[in-house]
Protein backbone atom coordinates (compact mmCIF):
# COMPACT_ATOMS: atom_id res chain seq x y z
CA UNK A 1 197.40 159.45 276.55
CA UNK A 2 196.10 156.01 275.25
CA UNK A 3 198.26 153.91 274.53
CA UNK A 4 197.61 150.70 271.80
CA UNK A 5 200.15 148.70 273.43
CA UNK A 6 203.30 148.31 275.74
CA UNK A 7 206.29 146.63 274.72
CA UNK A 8 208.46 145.87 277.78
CA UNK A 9 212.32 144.71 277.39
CA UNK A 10 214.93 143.84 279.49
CA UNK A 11 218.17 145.41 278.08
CA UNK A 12 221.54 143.72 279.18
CA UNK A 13 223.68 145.73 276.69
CA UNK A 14 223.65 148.29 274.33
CA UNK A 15 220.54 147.93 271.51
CA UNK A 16 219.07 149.68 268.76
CA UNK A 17 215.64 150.29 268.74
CA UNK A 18 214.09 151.83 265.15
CA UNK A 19 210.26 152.07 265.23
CA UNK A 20 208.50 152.67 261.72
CA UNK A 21 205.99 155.51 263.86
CA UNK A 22 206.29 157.61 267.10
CA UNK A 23 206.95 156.26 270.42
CA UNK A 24 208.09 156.88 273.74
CA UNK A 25 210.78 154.93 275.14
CA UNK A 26 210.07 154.93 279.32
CA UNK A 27 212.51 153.56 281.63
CA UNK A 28 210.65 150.47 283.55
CA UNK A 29 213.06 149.86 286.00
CA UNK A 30 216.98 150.77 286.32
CA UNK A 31 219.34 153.63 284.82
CA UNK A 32 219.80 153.99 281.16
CA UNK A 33 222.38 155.87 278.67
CA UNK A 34 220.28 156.71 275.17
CA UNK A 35 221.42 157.73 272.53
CA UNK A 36 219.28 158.99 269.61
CA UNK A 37 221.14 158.87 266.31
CA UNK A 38 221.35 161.91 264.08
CA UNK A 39 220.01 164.50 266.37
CA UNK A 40 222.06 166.97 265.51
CA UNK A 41 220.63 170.12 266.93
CA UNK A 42 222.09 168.38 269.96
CA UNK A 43 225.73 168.60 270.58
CA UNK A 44 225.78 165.41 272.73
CA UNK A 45 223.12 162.92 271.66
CA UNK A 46 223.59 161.45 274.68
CA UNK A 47 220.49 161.37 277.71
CA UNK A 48 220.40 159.19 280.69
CA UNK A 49 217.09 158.34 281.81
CA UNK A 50 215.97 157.08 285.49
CA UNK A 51 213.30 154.88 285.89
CA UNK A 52 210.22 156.46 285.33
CA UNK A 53 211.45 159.16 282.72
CA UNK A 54 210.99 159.13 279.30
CA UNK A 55 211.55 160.56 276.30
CA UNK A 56 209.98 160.48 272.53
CA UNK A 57 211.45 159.25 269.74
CA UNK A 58 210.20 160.27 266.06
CA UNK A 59 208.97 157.53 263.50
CA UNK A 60 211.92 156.54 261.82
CA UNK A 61 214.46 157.41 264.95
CA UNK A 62 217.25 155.29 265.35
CA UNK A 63 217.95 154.83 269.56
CA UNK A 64 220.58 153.00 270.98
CA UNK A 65 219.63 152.32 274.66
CA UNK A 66 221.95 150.56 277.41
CA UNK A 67 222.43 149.94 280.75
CA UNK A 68 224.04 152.02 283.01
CA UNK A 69 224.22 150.68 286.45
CA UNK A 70 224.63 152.17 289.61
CA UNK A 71 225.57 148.97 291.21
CA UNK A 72 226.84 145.52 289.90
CA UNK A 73 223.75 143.80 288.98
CA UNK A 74 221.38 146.24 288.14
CA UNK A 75 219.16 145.42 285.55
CA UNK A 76 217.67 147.86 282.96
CA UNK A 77 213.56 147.15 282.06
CA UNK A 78 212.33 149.58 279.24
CA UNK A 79 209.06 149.86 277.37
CA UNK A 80 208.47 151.30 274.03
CA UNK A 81 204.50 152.69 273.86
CA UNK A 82 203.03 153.29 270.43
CA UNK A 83 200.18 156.28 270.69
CA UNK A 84 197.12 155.14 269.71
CA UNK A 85 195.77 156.61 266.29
């Protein structure tokens, strides 16, 4: 896939993310608890992600992402990447 651009963030607690088209939220580096709001074929909403998984997120998709650490100081890098049209 192409991509027309990378957004990296580091996330130090939890955060909304609400893109106005598709994207894929990939975990940079770290451990991370999503949420995606109002996905309710779902009966938990909840995913945790490792670094280098990923998941997609609809245009219009409210995500709450935070960390969660396996060890005091772990940091949580994600990137949102917008297909190219």
């Amino acid at each position: 896939m192409e991509t027309l651009h990378r957004n990296l963030s580091l996330v130090t607690s939890a955060t909304s993310f609400q893109a106005q088209t598709a994207h894929t939220l990939e975990v940079a580096h770290g451990r991370a608890w999503v949420t995606v709001v109002g996905q309710l074929d779902q009966a938990n909403p909840d995913i945790f992600l490792t670094e280098g998984q990923a998941i997609q997120a609809a245009a219009d998709q409210h995500v709450v992402v935070e960390p969660w650490p396996r060890f005091p100081g772990d940091e949580l890098s994600v990137q949102w990447v917008e297909p190219k049209k």
